[in-house]
Protein backbone atom coordinates (compact mmCIF):
# COMPACT_ATOMS: atom_id res chain seq x y z
CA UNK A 1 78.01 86.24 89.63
CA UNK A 2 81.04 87.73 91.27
CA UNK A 3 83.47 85.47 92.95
CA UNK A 4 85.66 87.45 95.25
CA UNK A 5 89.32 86.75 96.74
CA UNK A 6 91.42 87.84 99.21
CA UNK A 7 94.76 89.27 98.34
CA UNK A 8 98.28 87.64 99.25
CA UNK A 9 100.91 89.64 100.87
CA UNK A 10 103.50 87.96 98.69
CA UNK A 11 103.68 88.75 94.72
CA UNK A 12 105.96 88.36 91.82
CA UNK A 13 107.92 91.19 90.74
CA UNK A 14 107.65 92.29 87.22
CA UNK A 15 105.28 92.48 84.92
CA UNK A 16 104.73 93.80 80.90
CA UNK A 17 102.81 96.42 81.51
CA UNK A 18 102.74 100.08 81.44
CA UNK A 19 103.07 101.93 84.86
CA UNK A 20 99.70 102.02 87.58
CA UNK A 21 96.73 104.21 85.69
CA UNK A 22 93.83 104.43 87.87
CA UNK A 23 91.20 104.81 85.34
CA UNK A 24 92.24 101.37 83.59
CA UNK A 25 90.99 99.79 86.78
CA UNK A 26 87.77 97.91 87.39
CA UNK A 27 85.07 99.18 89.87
CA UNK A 28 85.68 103.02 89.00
CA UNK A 29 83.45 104.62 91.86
CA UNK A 30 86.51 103.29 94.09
CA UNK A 31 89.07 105.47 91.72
CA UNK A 32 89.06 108.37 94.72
CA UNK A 33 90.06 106.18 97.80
CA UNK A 34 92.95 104.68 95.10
CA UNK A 35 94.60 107.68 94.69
CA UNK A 36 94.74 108.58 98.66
CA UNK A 37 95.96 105.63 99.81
CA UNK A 38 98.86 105.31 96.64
CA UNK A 39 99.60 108.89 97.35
CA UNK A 40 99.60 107.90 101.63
CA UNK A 41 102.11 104.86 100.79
CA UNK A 42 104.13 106.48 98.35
CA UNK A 43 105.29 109.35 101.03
CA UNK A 44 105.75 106.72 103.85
CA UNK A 45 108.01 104.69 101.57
CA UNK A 46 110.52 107.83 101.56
CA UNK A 47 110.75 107.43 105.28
CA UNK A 48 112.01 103.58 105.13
CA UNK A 49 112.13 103.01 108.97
CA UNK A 50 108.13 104.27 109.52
CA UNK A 51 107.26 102.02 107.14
CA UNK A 52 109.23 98.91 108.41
CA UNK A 53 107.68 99.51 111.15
CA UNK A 54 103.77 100.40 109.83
CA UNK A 55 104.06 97.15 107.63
CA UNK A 56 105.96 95.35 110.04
CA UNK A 57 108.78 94.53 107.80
CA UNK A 58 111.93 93.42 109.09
CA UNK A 59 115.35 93.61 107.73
CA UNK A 60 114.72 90.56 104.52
CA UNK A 61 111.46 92.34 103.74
CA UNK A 62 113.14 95.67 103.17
CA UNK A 63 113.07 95.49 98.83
CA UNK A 64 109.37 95.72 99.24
CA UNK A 65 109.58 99.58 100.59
CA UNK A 66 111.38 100.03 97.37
CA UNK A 67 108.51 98.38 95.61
CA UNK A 68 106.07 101.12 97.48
CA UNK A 69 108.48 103.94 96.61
CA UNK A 70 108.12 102.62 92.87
CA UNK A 71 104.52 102.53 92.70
CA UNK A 72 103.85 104.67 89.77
CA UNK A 73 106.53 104.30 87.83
CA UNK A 74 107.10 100.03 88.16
CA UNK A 75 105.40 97.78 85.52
CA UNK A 76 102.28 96.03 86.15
CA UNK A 77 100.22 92.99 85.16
CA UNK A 78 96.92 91.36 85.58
CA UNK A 79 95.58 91.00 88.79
CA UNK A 80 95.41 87.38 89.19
CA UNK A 81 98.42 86.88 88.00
CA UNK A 82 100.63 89.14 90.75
CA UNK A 83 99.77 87.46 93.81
CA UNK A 84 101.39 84.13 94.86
CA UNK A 85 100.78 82.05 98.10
CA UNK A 86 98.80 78.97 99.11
CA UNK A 87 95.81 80.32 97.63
CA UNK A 88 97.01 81.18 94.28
CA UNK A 89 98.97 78.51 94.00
CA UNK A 90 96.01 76.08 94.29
CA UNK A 91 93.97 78.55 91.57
CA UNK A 92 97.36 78.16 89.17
CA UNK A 93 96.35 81.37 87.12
CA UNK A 94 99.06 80.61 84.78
CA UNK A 95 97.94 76.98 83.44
CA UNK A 96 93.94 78.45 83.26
CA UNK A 97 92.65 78.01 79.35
CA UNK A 98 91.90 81.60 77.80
CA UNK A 99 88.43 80.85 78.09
CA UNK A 100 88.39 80.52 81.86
CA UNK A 101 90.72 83.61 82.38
CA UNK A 102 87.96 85.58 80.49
CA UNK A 103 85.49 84.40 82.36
CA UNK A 104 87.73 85.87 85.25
CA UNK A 105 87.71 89.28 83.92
CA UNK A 106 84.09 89.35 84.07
CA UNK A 107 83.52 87.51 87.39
CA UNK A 108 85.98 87.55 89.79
CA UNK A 109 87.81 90.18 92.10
CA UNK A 110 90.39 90.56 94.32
CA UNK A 111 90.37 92.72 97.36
CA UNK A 112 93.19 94.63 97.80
CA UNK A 113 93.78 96.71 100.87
CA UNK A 114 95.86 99.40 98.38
CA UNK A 115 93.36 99.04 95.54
CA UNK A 116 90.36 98.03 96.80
CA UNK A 117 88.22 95.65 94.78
CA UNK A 118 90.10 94.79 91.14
CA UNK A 119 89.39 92.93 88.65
CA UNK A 120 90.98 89.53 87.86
CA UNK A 121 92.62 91.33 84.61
CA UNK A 122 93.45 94.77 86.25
CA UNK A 123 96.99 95.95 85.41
CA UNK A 124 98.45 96.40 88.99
CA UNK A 125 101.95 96.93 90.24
CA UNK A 126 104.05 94.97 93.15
CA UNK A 127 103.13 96.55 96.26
CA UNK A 128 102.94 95.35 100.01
CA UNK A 129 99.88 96.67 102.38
CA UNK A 130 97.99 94.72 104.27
CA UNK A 131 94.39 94.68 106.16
CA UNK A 132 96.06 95.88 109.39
CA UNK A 133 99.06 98.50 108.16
CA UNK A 134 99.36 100.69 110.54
CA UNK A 135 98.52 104.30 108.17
CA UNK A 136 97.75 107.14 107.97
CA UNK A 137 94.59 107.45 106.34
CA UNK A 138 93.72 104.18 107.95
CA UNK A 139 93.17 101.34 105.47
CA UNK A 140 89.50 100.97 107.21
CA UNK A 141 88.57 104.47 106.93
CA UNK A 142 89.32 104.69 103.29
CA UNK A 143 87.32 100.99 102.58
CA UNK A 144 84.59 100.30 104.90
CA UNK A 145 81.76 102.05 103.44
CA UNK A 146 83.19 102.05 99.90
CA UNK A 147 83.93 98.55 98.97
CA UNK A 148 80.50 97.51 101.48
CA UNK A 149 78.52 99.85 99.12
CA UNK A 150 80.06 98.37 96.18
CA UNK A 151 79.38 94.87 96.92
CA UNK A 152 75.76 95.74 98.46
CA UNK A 153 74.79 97.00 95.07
CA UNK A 154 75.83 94.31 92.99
CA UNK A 155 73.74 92.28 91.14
CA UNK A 156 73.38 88.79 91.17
CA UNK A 157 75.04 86.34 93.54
CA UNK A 158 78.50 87.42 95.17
CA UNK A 159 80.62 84.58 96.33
CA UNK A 160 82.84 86.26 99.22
CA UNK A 161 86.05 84.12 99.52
CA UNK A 162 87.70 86.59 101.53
CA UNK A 163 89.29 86.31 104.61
CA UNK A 164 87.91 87.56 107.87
CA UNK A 165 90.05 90.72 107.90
CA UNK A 166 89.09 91.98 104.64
CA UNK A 167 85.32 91.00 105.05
CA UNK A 168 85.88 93.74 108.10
CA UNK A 169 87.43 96.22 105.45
CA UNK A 170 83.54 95.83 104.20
CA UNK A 171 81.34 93.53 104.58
CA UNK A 172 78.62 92.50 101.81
CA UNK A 173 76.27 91.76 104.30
CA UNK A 174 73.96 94.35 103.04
CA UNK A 175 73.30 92.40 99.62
CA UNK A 176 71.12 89.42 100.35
CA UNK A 177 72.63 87.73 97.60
CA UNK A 178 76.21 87.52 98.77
CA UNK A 179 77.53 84.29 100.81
CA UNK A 180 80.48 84.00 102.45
CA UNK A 181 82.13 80.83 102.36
CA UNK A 182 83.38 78.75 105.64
CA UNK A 183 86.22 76.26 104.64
CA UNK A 184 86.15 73.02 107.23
CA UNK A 185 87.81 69.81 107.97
CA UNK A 186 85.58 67.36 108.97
CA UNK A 187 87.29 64.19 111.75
CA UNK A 188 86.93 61.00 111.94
CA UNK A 189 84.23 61.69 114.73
CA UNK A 190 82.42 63.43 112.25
CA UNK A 191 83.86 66.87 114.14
CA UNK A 192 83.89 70.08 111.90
CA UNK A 193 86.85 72.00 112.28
CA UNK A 194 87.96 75.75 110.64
CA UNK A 195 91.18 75.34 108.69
CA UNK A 196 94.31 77.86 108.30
CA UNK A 197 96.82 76.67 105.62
CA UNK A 198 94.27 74.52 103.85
CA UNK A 199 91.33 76.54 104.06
CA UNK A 200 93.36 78.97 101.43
CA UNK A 201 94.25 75.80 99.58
CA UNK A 202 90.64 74.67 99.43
CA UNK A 203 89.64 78.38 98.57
CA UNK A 204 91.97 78.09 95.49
CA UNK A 205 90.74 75.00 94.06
CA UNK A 206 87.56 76.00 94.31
CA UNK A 207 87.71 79.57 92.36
CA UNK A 208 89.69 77.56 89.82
CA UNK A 209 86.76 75.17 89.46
CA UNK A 210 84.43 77.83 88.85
CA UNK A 211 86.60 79.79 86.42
CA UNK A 212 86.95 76.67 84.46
CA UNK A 213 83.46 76.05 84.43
CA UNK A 214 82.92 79.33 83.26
CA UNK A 215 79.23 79.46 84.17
CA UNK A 216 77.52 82.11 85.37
CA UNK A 217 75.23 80.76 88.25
CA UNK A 218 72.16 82.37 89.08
CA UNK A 219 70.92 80.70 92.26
CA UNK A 220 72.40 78.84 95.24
CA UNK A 221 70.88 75.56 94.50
CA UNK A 222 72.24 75.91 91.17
CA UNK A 223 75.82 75.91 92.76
CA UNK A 224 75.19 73.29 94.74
CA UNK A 225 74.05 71.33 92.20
CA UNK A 226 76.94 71.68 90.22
CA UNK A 227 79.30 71.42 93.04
CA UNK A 228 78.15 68.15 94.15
CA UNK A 229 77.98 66.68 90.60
CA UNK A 230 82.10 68.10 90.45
CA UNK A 231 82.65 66.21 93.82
CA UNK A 232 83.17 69.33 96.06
CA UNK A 233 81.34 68.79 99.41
CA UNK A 234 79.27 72.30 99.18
CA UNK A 235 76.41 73.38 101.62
CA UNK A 236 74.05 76.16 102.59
CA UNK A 237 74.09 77.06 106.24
CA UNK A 238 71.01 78.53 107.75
CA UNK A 239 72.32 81.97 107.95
CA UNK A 240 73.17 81.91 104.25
CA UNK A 241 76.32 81.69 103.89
CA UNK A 242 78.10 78.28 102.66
CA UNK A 243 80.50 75.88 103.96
CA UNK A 244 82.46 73.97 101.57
CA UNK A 245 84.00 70.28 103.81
CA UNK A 246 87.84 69.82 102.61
């Protein structure tokens, strides 16, 4: 099983490790498209106003063009431990037993629009790209086909927890076992609703559920099973993908 996140634009600074080395990373087949787009960002970040303006950054987001400019030389740390927002907050990497976290390494991913797919224990550096950075090559061009032909192969069932913008950076649709997950409110007139702020919430709490649980599923109705008997209100939609009620 493969659970995989979205990335947050915000992350802490920092880290323990030794500068960005491509081959540490998970999901080596993607090692090519890496380099290009480090090598694209890392020569926009020495012109400071075309990248403002490609990452539509204004004046109090300015430190992270230094953090772009630093890319191979700033420390890094794992994965799921860099990004920060309502969706990692909810997941709370930092309070996860051992035992969960290595599940993680094994089963979970993040897709990053520099990176592409990582693993939850990759050693990555602060940076700041998103889905829709305006450059040059395009973050679509370099991911479509790569990350869909990574996910399409993959064995077993892929849990896609990713946003709509970075499904569109590529889709798993071609692998019959992935299912992308709807996150819904559901009104007192029994009305189902799609959810912002707390749809990422309910995304978090969710991956940290499964991390804890540490189990690798191997069917839907297996995960169903489980999530009801953990309380989460979990369905199968007749396209296949699943809707989780918050």
């Amino acid at each position: 099983m493969l659970i995989v996140l979205p990335p947050s634009e915000t992350k802490v600074d920092g880290g323990e490790g030794a500068p960005l080395d491509l081959a540490l990373l998970s999901f080596p087949r993607l090692t090519r498209s890496r380099r290009s787009l480090v090598a694209a960002v890392r020569r926009l970040a020495r012109r400071p106003e075309e990248m403002a303006a490609a990452l539509k950054l204004g004046p109090r987001l300015a430190f992270e063009i230094d953090r772009n400019r630093a890319l191979a030389t700033s420390p890094t740390m794992p994965a799921l431990g860099r990004y920060t927002g309502v969706l990692y907050d909810a997941l709370d990497a930092a309070s996860l037993p051992s035992a969960a976290l290595d599940f993680a390494a094994g089963h979970l991913a993040i897709h990053s629009a520099l990176f592409g797919l990582v693993g939850a224990a990759d050693p990555i550096p602060a940076y700041r790209l998103s889905h829709d950075s305006k450059l040059e090559p395009t973050v679509k061009s370099v991911w479509g086909s790569t990350i869909a032909r990574e996910l399409g192969e993959r064995s077993g069932l892929v849990l896609d927890l990713r946003s709509e913008g970075y499904v569109a950076l590529g889709p798993a649709s071609g692998n019959a076992d992935a299912h992308y997950l709807h996150v819904v409110s559901e009104g007192p007139d029994g009305v189902k609703r799609a959810l912002n702020h707390f749809n990422k919430k309910g995304k978090g709490e969710f991956a940290r559920a499964l991390l804890t649980q540490g189990e690798d599923f191997a069917s839907i109705p297996a995960l169903l099973d489980w999530a009801t008997a953990t309380g989460f209100r979990l369905t199968s939609r007749p396209d296949g993908s699943l809707e989780l009620v918050v």
